[in-house]
N, C-alpha and C. Protein backbone atom coordinates (compact mmCIF):
# COMPACT_ATOMS: atom_id res chain seq x y z
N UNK A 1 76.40 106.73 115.94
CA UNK A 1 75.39 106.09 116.75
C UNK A 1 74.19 105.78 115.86
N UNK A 2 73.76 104.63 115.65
CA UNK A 2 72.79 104.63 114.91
C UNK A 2 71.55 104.39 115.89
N UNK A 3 70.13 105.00 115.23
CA UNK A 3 68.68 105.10 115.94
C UNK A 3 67.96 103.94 115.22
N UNK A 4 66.43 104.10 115.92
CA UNK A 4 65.37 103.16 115.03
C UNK A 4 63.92 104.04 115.57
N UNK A 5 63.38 104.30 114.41
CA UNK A 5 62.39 105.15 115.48
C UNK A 5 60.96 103.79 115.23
N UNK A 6 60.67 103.50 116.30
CA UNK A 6 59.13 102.39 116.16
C UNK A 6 58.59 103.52 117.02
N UNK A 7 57.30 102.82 116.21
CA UNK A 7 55.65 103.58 116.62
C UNK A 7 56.20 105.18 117.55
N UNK A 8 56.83 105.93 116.56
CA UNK A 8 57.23 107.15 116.61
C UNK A 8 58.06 107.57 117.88
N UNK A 9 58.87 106.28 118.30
CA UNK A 9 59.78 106.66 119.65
C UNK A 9 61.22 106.60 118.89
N UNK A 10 61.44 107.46 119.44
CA UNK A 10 63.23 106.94 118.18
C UNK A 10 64.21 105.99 119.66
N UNK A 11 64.60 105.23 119.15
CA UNK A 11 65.73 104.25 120.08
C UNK A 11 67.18 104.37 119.58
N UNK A 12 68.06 104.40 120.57
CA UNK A 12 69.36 103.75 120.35
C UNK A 12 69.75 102.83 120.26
N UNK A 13 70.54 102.32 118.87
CA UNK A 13 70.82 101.09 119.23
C UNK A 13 72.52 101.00 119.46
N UNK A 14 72.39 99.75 120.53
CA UNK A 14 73.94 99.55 120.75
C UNK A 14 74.62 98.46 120.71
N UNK A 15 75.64 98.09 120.85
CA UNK A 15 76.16 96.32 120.52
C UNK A 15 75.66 95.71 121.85
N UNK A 16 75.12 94.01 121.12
CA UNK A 16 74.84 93.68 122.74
C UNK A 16 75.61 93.44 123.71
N UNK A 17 77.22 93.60 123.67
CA UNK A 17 78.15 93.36 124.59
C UNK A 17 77.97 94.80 125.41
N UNK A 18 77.92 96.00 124.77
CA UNK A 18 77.84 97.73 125.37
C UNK A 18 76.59 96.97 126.14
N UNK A 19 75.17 96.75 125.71
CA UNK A 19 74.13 96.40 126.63
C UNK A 19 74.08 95.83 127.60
N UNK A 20 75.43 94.39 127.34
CA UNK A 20 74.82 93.67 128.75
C UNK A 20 76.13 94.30 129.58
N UNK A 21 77.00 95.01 129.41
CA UNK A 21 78.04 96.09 130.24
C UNK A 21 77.28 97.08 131.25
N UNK A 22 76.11 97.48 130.08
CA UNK A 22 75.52 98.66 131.42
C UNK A 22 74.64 97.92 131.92
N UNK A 23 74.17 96.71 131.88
CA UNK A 23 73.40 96.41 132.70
C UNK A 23 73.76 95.35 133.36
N UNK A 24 74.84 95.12 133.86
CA UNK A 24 75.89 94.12 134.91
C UNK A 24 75.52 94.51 135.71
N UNK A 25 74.91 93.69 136.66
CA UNK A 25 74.90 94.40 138.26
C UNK A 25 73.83 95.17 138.32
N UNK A 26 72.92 95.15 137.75
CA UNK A 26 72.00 96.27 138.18
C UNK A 26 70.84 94.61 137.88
N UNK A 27 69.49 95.02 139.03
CA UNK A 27 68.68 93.68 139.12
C UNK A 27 67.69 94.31 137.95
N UNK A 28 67.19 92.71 137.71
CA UNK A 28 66.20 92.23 137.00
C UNK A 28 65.11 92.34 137.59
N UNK A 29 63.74 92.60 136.21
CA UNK A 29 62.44 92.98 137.18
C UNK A 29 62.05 91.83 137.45
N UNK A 30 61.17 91.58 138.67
CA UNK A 30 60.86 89.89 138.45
C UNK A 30 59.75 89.70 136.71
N UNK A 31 59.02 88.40 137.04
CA UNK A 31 58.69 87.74 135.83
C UNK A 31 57.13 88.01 136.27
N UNK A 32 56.10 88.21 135.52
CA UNK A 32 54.88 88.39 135.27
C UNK A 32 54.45 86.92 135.89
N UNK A 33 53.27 87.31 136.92
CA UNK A 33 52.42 85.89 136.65
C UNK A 33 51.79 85.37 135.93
N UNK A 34 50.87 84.14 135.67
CA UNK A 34 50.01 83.81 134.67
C UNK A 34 49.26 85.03 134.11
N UNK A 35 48.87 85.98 134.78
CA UNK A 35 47.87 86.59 134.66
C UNK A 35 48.68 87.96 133.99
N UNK A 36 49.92 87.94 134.10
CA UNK A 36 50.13 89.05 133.60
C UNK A 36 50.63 90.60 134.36
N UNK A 37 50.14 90.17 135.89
CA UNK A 37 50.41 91.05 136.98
C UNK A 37 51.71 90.42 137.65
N UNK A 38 52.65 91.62 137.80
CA UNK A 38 54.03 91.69 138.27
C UNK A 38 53.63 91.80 139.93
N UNK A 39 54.79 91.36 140.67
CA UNK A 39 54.54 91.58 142.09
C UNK A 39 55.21 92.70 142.47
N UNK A 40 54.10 93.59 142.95
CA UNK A 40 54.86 94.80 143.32
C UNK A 40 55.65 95.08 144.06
N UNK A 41 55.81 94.59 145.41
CA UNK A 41 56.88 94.74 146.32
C UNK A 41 58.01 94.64 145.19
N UNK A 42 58.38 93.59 144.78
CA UNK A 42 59.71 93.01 143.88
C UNK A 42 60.24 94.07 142.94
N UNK A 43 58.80 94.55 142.28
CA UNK A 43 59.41 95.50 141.30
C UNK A 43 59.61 96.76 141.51
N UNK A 44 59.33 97.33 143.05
CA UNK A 44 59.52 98.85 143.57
C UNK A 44 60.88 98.42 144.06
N UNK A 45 61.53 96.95 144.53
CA UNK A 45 62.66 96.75 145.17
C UNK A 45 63.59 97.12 143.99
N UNK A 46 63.56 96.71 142.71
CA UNK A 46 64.42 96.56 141.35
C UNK A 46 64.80 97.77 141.45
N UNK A 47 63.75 98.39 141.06
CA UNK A 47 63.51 100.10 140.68
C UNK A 47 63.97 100.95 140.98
N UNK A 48 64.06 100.45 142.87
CA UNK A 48 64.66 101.30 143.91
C UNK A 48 66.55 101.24 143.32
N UNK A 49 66.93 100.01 143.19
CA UNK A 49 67.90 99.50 143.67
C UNK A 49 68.57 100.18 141.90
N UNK A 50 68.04 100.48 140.51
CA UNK A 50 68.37 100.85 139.35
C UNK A 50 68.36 102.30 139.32
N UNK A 51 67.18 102.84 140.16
CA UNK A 51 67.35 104.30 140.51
C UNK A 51 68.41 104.92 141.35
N UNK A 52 68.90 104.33 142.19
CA UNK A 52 70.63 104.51 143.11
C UNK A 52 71.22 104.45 142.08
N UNK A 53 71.32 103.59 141.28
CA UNK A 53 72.89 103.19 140.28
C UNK A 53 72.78 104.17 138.93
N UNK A 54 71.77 104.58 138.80
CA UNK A 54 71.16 105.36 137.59
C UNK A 54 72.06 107.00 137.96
N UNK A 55 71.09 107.38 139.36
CA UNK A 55 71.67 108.78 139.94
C UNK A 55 73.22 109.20 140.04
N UNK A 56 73.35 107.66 140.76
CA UNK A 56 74.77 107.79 141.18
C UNK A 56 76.02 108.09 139.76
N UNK A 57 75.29 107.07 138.49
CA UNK A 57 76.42 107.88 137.40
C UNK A 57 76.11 108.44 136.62
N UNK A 58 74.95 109.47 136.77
CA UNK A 58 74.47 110.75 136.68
C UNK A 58 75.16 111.70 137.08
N UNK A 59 75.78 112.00 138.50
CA UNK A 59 76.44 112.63 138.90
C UNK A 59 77.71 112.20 138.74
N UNK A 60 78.97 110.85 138.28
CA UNK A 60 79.78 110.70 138.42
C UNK A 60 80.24 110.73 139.49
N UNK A 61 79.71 109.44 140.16
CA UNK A 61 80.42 109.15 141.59
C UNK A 61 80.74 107.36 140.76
N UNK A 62 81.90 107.00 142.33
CA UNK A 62 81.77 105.66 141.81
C UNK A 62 80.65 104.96 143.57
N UNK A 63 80.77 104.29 143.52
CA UNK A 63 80.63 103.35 144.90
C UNK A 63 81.23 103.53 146.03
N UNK A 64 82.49 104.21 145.91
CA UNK A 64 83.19 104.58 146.85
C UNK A 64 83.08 105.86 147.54
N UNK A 65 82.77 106.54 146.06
CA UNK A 65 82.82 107.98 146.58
C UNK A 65 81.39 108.15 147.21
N UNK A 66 80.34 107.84 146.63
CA UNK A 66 79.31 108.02 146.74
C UNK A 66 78.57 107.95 148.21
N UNK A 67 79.29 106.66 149.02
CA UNK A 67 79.24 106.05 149.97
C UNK A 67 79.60 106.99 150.95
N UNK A 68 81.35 107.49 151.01
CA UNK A 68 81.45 108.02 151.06
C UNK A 68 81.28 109.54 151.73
N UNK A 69 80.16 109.83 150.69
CA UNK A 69 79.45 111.19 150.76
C UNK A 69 78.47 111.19 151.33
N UNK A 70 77.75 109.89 151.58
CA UNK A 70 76.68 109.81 151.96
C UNK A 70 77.00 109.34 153.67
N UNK A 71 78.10 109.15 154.41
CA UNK A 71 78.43 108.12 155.80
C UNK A 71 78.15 106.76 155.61
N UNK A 72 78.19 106.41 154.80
CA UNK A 72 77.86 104.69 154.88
C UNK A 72 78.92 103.68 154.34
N UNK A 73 78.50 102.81 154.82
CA UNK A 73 79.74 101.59 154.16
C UNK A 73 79.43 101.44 152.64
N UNK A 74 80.79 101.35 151.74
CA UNK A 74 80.72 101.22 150.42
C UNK A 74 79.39 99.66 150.43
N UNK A 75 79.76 98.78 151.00
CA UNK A 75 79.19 97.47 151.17
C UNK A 75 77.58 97.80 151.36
N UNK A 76 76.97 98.46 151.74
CA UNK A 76 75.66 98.71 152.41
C UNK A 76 75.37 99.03 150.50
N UNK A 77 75.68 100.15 150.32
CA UNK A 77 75.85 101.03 148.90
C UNK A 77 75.61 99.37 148.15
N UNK A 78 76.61 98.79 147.93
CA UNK A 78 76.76 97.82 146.73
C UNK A 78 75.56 96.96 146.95
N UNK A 79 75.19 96.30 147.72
CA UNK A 79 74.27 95.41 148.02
C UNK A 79 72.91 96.27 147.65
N UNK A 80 72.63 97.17 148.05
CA UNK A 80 71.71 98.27 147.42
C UNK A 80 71.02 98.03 146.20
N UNK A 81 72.59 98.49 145.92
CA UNK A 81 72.58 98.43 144.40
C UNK A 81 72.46 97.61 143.09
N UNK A 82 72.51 96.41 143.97
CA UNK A 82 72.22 95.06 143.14
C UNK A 82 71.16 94.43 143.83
N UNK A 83 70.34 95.05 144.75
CA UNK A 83 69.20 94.97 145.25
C UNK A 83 69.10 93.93 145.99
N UNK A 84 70.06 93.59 146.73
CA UNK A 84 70.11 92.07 147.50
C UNK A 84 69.36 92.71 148.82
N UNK A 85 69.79 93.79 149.16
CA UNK A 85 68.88 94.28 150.86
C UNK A 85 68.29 95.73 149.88
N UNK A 86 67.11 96.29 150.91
CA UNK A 86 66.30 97.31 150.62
C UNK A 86 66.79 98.30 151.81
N UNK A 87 67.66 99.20 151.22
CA UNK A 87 68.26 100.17 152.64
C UNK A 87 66.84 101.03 153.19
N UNK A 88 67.56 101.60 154.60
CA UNK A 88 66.44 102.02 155.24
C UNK A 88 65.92 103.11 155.24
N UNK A 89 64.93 103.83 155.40
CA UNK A 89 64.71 105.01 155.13
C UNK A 89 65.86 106.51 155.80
N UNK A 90 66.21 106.12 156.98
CA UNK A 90 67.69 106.79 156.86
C UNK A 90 68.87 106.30 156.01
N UNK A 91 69.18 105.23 155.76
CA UNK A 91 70.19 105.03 154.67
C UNK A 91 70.20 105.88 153.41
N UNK A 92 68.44 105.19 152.96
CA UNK A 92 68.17 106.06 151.51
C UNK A 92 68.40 107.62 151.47
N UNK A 93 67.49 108.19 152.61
CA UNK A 93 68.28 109.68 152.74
C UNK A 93 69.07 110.13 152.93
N UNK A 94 70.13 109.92 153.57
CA UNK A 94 71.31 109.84 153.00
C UNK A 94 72.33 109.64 151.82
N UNK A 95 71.86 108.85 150.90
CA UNK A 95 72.20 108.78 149.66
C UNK A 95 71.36 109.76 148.53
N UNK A 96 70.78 110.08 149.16
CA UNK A 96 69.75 111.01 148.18
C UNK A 96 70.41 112.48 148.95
N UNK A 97 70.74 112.79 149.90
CA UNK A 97 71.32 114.00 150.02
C UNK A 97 72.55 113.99 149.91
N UNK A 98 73.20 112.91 149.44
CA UNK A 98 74.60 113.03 149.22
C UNK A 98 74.91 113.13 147.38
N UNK A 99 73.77 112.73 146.82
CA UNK A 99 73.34 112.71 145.55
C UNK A 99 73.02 114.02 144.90
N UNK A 100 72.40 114.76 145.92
CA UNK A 100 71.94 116.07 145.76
C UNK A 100 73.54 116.94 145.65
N UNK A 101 74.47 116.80 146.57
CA UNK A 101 75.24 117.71 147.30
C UNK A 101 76.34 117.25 145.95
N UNK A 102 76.06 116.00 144.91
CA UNK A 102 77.06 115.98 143.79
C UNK A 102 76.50 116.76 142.41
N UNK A 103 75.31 116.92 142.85
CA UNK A 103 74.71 118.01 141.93
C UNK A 103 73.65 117.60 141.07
N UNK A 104 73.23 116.00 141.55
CA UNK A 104 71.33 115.80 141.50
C UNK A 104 70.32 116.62 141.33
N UNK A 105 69.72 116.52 139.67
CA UNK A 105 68.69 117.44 139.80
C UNK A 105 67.45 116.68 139.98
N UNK A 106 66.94 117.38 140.91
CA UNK A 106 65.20 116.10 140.76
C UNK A 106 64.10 117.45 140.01
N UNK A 107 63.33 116.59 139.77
CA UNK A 107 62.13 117.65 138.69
C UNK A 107 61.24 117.57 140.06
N UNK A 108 60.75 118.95 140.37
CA UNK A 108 59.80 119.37 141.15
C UNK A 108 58.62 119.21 140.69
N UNK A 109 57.53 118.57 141.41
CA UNK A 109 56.40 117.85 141.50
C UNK A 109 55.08 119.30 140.97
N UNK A 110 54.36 119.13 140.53
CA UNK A 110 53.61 119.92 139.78
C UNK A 110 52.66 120.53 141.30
């Protein structure tokens, strides 16, 4: 595996075919305005929707299972996940306790 460390962060680097593999399907942040300010709704939607897909193969689930575990349609899950709809606050909890129950660790808040 080769690194690069800039302004003292060390990086991985990987082929860009491995790069654009893990990042198939997972959304894009939107684009900065003139000014430089991102729209936030858009980019808590991305975030939301990279943080599901992040957890989920964290724990080694696929889409199916995950779904699954959580009562929901794989379909609800996928769309999620590529951020086309913003699930609902019972959906999300549900996937976050089904996330937990695959052995999700979250860092406790100070």
């Amino acid at each position: 595996m080769k690194t690069a460390i800039i302004d003292s962060k060390k990086y991985v680097l990987v082929p860009e075919a491995e790069y654009k593999r893990l990042v198939k399907g997972v959304p894009s942040l939107p684009p900065p305005d003139a000014e430089g300010n991102y729209p936030a709704v858009e980019v808590i939607e991305a975030l939301m929707a990279r943080g599901i897909v992040r957890d989920r193969e964290a724990v080694g689930l696929s889409q199916k299972a995950l779904a699954e575990a959580a009562g929901i349609r794989v379909e609800v899950l996928n769309r999620a996940e590529r951020g086309v709809t913003v699930p609902s606050m019972r959906t999300l909890t549900k996937i976050e306790t089904a996330l937990i129950r695959a052995g999700l660790k979250r860092k406790k808040c100070p």
